[in-house]
PDB file of N, CA and C in Angstrom:
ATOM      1  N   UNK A   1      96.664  95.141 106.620  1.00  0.00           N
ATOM      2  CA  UNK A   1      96.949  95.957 107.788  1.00  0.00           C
ATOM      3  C   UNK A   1      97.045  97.403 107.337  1.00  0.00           C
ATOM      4  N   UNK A   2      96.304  98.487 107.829  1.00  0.00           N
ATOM      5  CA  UNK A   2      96.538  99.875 108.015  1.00  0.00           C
ATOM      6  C   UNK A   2      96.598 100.320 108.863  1.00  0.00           C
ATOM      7  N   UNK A   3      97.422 101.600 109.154  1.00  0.00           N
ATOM      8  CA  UNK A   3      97.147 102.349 110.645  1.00  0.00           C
ATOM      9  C   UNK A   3      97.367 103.916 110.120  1.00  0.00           C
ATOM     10  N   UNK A   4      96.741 104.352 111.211  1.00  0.00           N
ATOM     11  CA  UNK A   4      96.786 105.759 111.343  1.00  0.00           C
ATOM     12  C   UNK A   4      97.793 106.337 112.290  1.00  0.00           C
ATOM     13  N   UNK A   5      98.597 106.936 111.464  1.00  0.00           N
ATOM     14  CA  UNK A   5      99.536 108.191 112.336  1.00  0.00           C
ATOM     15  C   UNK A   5      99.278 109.502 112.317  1.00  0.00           C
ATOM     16  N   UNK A   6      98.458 109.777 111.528  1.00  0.00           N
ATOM     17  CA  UNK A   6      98.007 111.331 111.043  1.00  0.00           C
ATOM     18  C   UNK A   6      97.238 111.653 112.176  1.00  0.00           C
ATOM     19  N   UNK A   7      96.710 113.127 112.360  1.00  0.00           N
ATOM     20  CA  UNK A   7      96.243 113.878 113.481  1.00  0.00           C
ATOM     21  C   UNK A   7      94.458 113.196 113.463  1.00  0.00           C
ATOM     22  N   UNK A   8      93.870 113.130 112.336  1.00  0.00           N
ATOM     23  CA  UNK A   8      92.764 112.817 112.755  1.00  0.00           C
ATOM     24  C   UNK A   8      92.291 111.736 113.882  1.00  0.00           C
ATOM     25  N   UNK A   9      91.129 112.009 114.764  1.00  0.00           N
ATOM     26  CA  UNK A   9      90.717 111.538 115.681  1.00  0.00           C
ATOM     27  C   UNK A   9      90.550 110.253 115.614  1.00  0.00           C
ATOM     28  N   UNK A  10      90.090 109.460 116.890  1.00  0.00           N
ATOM     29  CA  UNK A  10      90.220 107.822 116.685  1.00  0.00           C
ATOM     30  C   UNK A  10      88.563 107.750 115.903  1.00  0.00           C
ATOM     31  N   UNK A  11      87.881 108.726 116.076  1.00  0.00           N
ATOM     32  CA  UNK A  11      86.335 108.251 115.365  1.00  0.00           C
ATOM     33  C   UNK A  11      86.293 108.244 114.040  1.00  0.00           C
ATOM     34  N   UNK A  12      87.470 109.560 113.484  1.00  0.00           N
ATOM     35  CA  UNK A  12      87.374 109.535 112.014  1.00  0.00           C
ATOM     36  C   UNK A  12      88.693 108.469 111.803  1.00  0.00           C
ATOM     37  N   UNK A  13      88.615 107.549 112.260  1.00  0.00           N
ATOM     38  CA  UNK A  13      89.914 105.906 111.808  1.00  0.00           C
ATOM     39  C   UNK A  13      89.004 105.170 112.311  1.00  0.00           C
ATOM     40  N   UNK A  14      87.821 105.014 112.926  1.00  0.00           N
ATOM     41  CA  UNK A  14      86.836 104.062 112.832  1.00  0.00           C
ATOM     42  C   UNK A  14      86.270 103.823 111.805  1.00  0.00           C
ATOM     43  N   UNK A  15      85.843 105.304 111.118  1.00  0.00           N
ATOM     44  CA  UNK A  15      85.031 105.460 110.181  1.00  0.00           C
ATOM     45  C   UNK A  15      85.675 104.653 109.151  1.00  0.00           C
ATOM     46  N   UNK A  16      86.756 105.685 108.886  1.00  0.00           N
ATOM     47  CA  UNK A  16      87.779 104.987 107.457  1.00  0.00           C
ATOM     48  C   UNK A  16      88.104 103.165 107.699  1.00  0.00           C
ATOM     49  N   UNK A  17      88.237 102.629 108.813  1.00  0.00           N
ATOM     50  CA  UNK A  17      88.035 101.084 109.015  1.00  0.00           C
ATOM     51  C   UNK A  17      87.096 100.514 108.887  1.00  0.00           C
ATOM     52  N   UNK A  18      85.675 101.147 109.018  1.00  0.00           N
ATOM     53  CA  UNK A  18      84.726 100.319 108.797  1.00  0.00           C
ATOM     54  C   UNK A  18      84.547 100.650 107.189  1.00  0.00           C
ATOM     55  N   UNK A  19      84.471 102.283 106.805  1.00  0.00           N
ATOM     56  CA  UNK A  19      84.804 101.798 104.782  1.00  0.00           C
ATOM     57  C   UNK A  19      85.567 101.082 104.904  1.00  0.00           C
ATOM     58  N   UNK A  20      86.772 100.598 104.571  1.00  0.00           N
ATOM     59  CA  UNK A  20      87.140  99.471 104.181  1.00  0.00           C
ATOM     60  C   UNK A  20      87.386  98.307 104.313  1.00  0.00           C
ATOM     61  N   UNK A  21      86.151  97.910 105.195  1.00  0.00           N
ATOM     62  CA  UNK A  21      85.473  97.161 105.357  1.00  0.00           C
ATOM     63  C   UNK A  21      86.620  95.642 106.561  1.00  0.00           C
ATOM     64  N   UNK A  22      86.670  96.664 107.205  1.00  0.00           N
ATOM     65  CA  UNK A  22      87.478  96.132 108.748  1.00  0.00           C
ATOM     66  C   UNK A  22      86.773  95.555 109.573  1.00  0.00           C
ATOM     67  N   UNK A  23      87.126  94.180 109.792  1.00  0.00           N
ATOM     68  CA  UNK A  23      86.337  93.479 111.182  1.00  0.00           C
ATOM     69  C   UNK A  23      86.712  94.127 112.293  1.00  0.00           C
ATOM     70  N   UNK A  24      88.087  93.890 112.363  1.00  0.00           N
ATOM     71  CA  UNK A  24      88.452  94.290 114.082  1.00  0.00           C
ATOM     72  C   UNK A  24      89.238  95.509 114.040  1.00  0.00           C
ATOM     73  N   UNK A  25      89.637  96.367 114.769  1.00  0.00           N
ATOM     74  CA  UNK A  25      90.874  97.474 114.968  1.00  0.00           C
ATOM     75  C   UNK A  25      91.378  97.442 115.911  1.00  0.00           C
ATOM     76  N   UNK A  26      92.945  97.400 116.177  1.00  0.00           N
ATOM     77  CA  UNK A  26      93.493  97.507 117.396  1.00  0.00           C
ATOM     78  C   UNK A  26      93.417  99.074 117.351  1.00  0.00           C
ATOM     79  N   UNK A  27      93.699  99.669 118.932  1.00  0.00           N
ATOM     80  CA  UNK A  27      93.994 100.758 119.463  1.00  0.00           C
ATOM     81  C   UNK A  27      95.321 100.707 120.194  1.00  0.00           C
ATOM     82  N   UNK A  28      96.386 101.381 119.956  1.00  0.00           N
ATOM     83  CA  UNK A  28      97.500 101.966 120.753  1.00  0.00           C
ATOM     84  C   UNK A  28      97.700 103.087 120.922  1.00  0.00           C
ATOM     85  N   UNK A  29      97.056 103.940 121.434  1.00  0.00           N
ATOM     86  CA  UNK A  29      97.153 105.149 121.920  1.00  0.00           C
ATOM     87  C   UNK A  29      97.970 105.375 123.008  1.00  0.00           C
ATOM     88  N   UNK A  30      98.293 106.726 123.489  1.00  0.00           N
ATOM     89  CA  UNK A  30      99.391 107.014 124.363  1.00  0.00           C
ATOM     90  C   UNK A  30      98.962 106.366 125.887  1.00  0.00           C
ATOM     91  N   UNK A  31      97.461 106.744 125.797  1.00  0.00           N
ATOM     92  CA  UNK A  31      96.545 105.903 127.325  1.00  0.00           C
ATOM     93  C   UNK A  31      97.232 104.598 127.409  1.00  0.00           C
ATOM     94  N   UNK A  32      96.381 104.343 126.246  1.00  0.00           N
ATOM     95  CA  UNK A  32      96.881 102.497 126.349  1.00  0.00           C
ATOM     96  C   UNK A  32      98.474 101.909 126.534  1.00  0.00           C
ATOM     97  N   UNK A  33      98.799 102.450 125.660  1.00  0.00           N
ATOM     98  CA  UNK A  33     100.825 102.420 126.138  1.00  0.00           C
ATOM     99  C   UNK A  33     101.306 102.480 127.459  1.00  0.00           C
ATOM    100  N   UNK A  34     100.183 103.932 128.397  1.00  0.00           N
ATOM    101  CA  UNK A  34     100.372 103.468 129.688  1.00  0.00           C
ATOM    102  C   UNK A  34     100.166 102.716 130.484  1.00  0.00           C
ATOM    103  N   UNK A  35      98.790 101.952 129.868  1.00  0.00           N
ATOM    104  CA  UNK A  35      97.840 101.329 130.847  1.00  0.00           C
ATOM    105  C   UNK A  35      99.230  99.636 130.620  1.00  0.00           C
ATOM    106  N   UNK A  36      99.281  99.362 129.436  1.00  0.00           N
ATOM    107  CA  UNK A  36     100.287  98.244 128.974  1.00  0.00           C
ATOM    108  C   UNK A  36      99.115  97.231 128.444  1.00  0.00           C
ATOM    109  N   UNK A  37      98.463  97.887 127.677  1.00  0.00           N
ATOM    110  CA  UNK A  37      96.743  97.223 126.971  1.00  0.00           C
ATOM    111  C   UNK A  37      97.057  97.810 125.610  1.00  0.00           C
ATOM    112  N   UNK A  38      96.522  96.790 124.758  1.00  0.00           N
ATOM    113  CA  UNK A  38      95.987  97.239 123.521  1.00  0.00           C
ATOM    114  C   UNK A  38      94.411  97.279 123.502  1.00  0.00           C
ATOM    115  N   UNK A  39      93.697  98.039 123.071  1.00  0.00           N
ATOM    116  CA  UNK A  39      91.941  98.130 122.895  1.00  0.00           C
ATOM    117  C   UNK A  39      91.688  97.268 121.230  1.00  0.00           C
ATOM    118  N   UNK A  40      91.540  95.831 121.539  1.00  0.00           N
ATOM    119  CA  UNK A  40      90.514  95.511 120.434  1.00  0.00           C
ATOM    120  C   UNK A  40      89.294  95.512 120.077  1.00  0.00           C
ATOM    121  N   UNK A  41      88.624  96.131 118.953  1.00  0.00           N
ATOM    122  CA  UNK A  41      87.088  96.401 119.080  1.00  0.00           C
ATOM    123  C   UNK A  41      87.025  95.834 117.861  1.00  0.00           C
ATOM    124  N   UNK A  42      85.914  94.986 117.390  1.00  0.00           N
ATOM    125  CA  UNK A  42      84.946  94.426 116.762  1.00  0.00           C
ATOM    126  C   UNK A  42      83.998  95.171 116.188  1.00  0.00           C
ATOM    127  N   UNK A  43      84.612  95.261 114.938  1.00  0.00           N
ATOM    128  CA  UNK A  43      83.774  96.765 114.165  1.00  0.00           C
ATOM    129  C   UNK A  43      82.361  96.320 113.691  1.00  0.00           C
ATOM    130  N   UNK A  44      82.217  94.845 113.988  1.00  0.00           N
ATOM    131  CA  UNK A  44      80.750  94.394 113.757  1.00  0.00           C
ATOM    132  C   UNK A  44      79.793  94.378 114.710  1.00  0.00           C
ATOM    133  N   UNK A  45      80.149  94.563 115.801  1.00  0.00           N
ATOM    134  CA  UNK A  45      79.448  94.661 117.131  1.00  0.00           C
ATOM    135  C   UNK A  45      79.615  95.826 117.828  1.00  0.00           C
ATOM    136  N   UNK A  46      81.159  96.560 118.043  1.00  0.00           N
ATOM    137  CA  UNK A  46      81.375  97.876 118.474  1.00  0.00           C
ATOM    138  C   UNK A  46      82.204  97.282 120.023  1.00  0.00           C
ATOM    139  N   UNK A  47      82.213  95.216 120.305  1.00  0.00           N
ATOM    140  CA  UNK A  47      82.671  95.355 121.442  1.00  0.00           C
ATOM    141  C   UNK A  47      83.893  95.849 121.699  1.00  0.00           C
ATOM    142  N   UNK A  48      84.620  95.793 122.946  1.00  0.00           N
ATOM    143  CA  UNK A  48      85.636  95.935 122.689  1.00  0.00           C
ATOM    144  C   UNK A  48      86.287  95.571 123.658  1.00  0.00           C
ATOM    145  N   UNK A  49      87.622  94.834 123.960  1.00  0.00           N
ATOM    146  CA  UNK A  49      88.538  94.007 125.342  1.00  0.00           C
ATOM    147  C   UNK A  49      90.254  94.937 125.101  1.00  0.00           C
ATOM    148  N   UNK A  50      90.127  94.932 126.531  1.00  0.00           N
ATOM    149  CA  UNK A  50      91.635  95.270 126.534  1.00  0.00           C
ATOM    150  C   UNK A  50      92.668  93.926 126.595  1.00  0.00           C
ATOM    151  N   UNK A  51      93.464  94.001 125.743  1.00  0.00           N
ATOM    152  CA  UNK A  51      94.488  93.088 126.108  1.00  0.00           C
ATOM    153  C   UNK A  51      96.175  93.335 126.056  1.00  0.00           C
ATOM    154  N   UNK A  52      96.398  93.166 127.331  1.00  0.00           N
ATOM    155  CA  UNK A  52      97.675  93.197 127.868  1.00  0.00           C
ATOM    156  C   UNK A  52      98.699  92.850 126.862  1.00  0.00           C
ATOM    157  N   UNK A  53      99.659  93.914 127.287  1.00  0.00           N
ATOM    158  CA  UNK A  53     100.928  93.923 125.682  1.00  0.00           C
ATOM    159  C   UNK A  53     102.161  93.019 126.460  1.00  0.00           C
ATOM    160  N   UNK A  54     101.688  92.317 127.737  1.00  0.00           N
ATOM    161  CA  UNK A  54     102.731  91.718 127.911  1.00  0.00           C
ATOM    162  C   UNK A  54     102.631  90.126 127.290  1.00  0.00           C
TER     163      UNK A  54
END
């Protein structure tokens, strides 16, 4: 498990996930916190599903 708290953007924490060689990444961003979704994407395909943090 890694995550990013630092300022860089969610594209440059894609990047650094797919070097090291990451299948999936969750997203919790401030959006998503509102929406009450986490964004999982599939760094082998690029899909990606929201799923509910309840």
């Amino acid at each position: 498990v890694a995550y990013g708290l630092r300022g860089a953007g969610v594209g440059r924490q894609f990047k650094d996930a797919d070097a090291r060689g990451a299948h999936r990444t969750v997203v919790l961003g401030p959006d998503e916190v509102a929406e009450g979704v986490a964004l999982m994407r599939s760094m082998d395909t690029g899909d990606e599903e929201r799923v509910s943090l309840d």
